[in-house]
Protein backbone atom coordinates (compact mmCIF):
# COMPACT_ATOMS: atom_id res chain seq x y z
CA UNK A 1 26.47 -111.39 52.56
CA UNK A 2 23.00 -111.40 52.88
CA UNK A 3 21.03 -109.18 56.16
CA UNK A 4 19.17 -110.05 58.59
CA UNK A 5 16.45 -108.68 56.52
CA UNK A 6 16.80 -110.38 53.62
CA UNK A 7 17.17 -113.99 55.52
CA UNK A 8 14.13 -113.28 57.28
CA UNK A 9 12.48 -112.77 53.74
CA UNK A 10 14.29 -115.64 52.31
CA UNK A 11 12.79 -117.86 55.66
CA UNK A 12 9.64 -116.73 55.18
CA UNK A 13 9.06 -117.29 51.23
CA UNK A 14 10.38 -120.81 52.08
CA UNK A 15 7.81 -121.55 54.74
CA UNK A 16 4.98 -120.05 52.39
CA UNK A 17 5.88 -122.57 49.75
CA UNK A 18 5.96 -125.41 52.43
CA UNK A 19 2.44 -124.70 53.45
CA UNK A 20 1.02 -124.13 49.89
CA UNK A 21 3.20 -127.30 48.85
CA UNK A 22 1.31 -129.08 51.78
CA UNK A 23 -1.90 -127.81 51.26
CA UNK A 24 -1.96 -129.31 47.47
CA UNK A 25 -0.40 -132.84 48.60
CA UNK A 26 -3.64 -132.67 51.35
CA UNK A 27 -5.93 -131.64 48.16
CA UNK A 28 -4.90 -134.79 46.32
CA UNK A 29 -4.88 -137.06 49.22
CA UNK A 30 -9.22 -136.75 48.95
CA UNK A 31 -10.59 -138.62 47.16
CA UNK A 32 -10.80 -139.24 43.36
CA UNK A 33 -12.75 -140.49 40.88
CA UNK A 34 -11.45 -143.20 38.83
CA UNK A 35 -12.69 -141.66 35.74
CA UNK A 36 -10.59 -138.62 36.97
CA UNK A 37 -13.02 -136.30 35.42
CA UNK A 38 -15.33 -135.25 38.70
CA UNK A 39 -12.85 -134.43 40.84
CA UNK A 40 -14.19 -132.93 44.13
CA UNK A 41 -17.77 -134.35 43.79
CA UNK A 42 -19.47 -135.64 47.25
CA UNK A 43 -19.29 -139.31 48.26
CA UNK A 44 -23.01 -138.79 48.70
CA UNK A 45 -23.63 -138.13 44.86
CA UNK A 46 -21.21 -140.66 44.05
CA UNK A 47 -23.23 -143.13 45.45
CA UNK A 48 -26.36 -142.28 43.64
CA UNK A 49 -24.70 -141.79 40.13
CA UNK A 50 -22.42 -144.48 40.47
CA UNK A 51 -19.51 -142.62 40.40
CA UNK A 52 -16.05 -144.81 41.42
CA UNK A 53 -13.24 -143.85 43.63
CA UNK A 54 -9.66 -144.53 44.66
CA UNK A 55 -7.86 -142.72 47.46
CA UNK A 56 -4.69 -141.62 46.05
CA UNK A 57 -1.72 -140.69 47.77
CA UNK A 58 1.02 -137.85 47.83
CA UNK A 59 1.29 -136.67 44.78
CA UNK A 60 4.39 -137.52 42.62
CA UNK A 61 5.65 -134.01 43.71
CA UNK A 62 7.25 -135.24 46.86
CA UNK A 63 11.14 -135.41 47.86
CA UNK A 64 12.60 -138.70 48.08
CA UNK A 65 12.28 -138.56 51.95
CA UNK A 66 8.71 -137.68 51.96
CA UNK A 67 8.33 -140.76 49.85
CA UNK A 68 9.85 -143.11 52.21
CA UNK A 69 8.09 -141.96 55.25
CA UNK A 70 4.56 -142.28 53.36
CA UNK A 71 5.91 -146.10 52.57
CA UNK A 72 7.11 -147.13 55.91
CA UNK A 73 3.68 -145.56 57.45
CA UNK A 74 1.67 -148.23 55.61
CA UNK A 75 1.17 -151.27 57.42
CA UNK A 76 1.14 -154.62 56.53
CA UNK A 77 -2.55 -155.95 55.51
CA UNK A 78 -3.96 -157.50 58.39
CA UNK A 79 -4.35 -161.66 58.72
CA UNK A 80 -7.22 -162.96 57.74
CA UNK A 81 -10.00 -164.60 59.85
CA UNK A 82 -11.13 -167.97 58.94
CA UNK A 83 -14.43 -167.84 56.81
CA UNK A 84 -17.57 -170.63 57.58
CA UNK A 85 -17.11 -173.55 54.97
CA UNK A 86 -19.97 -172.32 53.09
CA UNK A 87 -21.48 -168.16 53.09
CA UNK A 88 -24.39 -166.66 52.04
CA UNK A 89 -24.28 -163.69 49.95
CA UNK A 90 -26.55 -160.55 49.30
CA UNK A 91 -26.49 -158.85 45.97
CA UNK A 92 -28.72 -155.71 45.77
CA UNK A 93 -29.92 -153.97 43.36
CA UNK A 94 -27.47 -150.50 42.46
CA UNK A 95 -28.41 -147.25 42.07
CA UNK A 96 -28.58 -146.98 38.23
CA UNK A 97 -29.24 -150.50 35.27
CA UNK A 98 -26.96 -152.71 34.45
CA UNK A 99 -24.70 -150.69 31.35
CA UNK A 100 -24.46 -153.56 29.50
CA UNK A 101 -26.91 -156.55 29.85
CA UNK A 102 -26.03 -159.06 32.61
CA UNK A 103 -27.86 -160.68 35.67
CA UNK A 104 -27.19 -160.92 39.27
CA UNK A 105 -25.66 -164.06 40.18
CA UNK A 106 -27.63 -166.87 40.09
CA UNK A 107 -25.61 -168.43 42.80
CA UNK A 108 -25.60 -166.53 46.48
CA UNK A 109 -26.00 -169.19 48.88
CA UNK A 110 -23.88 -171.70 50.36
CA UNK A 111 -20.43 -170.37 48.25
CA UNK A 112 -17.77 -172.90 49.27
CA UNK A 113 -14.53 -171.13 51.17
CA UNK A 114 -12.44 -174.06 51.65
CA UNK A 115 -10.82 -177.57 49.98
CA UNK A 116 -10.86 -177.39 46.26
CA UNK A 117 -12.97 -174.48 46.38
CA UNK A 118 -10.43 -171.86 47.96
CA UNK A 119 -8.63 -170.73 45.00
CA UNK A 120 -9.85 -170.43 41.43
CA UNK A 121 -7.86 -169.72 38.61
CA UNK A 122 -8.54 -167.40 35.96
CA UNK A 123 -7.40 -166.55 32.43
CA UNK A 124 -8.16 -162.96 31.15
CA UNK A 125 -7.17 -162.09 27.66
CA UNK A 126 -6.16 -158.60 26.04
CA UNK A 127 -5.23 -157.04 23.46
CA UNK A 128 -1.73 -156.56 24.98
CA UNK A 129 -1.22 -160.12 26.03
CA UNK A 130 -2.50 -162.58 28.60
CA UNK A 131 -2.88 -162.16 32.29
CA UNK A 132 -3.30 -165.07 34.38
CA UNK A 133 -5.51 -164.78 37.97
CA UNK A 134 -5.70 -166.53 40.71
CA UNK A 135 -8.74 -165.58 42.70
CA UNK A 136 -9.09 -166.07 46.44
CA UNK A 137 -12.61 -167.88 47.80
CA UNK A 138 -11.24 -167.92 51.07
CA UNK A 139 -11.50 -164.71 51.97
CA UNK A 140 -13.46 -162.74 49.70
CA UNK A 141 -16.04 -165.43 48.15
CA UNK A 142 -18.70 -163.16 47.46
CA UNK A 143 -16.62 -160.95 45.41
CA UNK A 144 -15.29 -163.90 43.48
CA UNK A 145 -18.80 -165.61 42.87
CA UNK A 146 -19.62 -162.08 41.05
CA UNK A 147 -16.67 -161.71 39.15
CA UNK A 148 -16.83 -164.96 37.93
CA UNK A 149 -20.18 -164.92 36.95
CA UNK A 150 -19.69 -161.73 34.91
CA UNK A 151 -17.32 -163.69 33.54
CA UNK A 152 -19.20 -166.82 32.80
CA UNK A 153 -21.57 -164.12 31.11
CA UNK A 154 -19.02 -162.18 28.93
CA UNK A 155 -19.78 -158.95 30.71
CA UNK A 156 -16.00 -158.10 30.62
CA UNK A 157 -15.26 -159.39 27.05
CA UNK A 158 -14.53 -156.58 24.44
CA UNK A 159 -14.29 -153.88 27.55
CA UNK A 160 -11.61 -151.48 27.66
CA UNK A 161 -9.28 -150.51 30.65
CA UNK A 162 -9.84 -147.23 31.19
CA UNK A 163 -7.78 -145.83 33.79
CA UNK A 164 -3.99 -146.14 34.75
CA UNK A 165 -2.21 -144.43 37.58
CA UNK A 166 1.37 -143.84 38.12
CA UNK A 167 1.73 -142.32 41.46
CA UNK A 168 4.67 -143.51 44.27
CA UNK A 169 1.96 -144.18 46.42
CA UNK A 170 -0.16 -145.36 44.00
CA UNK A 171 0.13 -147.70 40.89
CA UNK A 172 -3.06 -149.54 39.52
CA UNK A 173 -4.53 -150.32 36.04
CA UNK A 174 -7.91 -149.81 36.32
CA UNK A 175 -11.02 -151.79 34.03
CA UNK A 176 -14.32 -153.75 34.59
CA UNK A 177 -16.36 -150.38 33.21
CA UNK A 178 -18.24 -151.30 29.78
CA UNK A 179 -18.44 -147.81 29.32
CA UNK A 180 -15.05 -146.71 29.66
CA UNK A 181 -15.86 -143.95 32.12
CA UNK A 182 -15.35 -144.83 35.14
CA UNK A 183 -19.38 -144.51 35.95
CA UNK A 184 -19.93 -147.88 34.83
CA UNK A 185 -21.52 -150.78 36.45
CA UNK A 186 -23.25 -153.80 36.38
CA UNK A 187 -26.33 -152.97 37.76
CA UNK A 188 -25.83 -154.32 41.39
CA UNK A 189 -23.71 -154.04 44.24
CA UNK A 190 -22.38 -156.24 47.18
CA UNK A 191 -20.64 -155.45 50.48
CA UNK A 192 -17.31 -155.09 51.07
CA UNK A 193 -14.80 -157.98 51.88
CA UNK A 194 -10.96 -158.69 52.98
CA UNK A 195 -9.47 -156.38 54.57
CA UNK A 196 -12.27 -154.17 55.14
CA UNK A 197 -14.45 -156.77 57.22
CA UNK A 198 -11.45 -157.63 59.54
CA UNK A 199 -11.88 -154.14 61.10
CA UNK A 200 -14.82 -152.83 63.77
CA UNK A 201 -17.47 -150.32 62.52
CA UNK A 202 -15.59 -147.49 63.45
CA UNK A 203 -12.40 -148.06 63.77
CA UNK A 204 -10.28 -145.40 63.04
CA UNK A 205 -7.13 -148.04 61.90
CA UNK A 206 -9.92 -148.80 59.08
CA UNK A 207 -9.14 -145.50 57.29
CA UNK A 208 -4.98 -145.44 57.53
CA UNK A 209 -3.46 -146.83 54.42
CA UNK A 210 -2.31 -150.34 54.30
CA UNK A 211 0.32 -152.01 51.74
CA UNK A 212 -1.79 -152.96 48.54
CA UNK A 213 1.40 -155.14 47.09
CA UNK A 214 2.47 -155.56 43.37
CA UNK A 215 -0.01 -158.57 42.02
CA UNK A 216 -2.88 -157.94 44.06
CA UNK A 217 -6.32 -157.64 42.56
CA UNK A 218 -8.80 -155.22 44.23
CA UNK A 219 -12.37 -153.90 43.57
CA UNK A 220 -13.28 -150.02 43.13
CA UNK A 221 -16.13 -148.81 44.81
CA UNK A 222 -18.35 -145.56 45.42
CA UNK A 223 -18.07 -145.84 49.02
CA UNK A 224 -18.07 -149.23 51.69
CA UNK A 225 -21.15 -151.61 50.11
CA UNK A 226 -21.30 -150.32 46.46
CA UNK A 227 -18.81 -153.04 44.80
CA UNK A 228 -19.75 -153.79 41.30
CA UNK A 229 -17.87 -154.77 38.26
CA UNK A 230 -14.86 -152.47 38.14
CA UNK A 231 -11.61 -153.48 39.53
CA UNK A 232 -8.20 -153.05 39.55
CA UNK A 233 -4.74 -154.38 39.46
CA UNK A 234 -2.10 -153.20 41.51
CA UNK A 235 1.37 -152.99 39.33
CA UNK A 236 3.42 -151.44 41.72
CA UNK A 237 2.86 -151.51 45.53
CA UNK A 238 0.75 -149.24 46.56
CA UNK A 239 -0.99 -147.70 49.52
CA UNK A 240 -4.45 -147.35 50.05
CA UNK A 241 -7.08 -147.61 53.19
CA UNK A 242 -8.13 -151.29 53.89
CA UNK A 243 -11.66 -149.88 52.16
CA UNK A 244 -10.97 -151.78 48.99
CA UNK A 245 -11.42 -155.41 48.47
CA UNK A 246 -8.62 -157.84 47.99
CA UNK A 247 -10.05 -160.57 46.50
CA UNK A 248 -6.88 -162.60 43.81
CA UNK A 249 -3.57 -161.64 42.91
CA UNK A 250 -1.96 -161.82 38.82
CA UNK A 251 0.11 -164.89 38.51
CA UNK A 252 3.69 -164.00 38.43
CA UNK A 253 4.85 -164.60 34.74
CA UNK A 254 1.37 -162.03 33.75
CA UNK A 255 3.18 -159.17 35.62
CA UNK A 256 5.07 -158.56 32.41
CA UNK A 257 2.39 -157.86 30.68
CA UNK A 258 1.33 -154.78 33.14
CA UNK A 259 4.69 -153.80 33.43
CA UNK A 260 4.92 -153.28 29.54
CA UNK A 261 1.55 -151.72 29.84
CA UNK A 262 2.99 -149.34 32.85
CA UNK A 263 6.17 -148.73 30.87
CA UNK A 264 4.32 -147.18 27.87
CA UNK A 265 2.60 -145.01 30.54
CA UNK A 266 -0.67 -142.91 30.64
CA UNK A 267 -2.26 -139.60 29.10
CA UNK A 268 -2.13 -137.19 32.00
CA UNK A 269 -5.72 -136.59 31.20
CA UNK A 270 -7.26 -136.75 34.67
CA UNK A 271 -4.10 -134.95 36.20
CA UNK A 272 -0.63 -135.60 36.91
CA UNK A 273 0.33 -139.24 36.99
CA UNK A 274 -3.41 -140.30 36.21
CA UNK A 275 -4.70 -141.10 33.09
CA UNK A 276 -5.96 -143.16 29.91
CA UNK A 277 -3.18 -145.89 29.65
CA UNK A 278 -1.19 -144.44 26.59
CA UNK A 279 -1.17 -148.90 24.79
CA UNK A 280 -4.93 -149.14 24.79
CA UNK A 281 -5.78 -152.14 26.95
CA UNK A 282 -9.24 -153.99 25.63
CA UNK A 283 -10.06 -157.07 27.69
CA UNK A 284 -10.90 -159.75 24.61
CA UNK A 285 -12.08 -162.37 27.05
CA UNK A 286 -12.23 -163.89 30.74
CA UNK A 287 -12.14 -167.47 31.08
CA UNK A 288 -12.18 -170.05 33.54
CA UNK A 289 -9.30 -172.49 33.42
């Protein structure tokens, strides 16, 4: 039977592994590149070398209760306000050129929100099968508009998806970067939208994670106002602060492709659970239907 001694030595290596188990999970709860490969670097420089980031969660160390609570402390997105019929939009120039030829879109004023208008529909091809989107006017117009016009100008065509994470908190398949690292862009960027405008300058509820659900289709950015061209798609929910624009969701019958994608899973290669997706996913071509 063990002494008083050696339970008070037992207790106390415990609690030293709690803290230093804490202590890491708080380490990989900053934020990340999406490259993986700068970890620790300054939103500050990010911004200027157009650096992307994602705020990951716990890590995938966790017991199965500290996985539930950091679910049921996500809260629902919030509703959305009703957008003007028509909105102007503003796309400055970025920090670094375009890294691969494109322009700004030639459209920025008067983008229709409602009727017709509200929902466009998408078809993206790759290499590992077709995913359908559905992108949402209505709330995040300006982000559409872009995407769609580095669409209409191949920008995305022969681009590979270079980034796949398979965290519980966090699950996303990561692309839009011609160069594959993460530091990619098109040359401009554009304000945040839904869910980040439906919260005050301020407001501390702005940085506690909300549900980023299984289908949803979200930019990356540097940092609130530096959205370009990469994006990702959320195969798993996820949870994330509202500083990431929602802006379409994958059609239902594409989700097998990204869960075949997710099943082969990733390299590792920026960390535990975050990675090059192990099937090599090349975007062949994005379409309006």
């Amino acid at each position: 039977m063990p002494s008083n001694e050696q339970r008070r030595a037992a207790a106390k290596r415990k609690l030293e592994r709690q803290l230093a188990n804490r202590a890491e999970r708080a380490r990989r709860r900053k934020q990340l590149t999406i490259a993986g490969s700068v970890l620790g670097v300054v939103v500050a420089v990010a911004a200027v070398t157009g650096v992307y980031f994602l705020t990951k969660g716990e890590d995938n160390q966790n017991s199965a209760s500290e996985t539930k609570d950091a679910s049921l402390s996500a809260a629902a997105p919030p509703a959305a306000k009703a957008k003007p019929e028509l909105v102007d939009c503003t796309y400055r120039d970025g920090a670094k050129p375009a890294d691969k030829p494109v322009q700004k879109p030639s459209k920025a004023q008067g983008i229709p929100t409602t009727g017709g208008d509200a929902k466009v529909s998408v078809s993206m091809d790759t290499n590992q099968g077709p995913i359908g989107l559905t992108l949402n006017n209505a709330e995040s117009p300006c982000t559409v508009n872009s995407f769609v016009s580095l669409a209409s100008q191949n920008y995305f065509d022969g681009t590979d998806c270079h980034r796949m994470t398979a965290d519980e908190t966090l699950k996303v398949l990561q692309c839009g970067d011609p160069t594959g690292t993460g530091m990619g862009g098109p040359g401009y960027e554009f304000d945040n939208e839904y869910p980040t405008d439906q919260y005050a300058e301020g407001d501390p509820s702005s940085q506690v994670p909300i549900d980023y659900k299984r289908g949803t289709l979200a930019m990356a950015n540097a940092g609130p106002g530096t959205n370009g061209s990469q994006f990702f798609i959320v195969y798993g929910d996820s949870q994330l602060p509202p500083q990431y624009t929602i802006f379409g969701t994958v059609d239902e019958n594409s989700m097998a492709t990204l869960d075949k994608i997710a099943q082969i899973g990733q390299d590792n290669s920026n960390g535990p659970g975050d990675g090059k997706p192990n099937a090599p996913v090349t975007i062949q071509s994005v379409q309006l239907d």
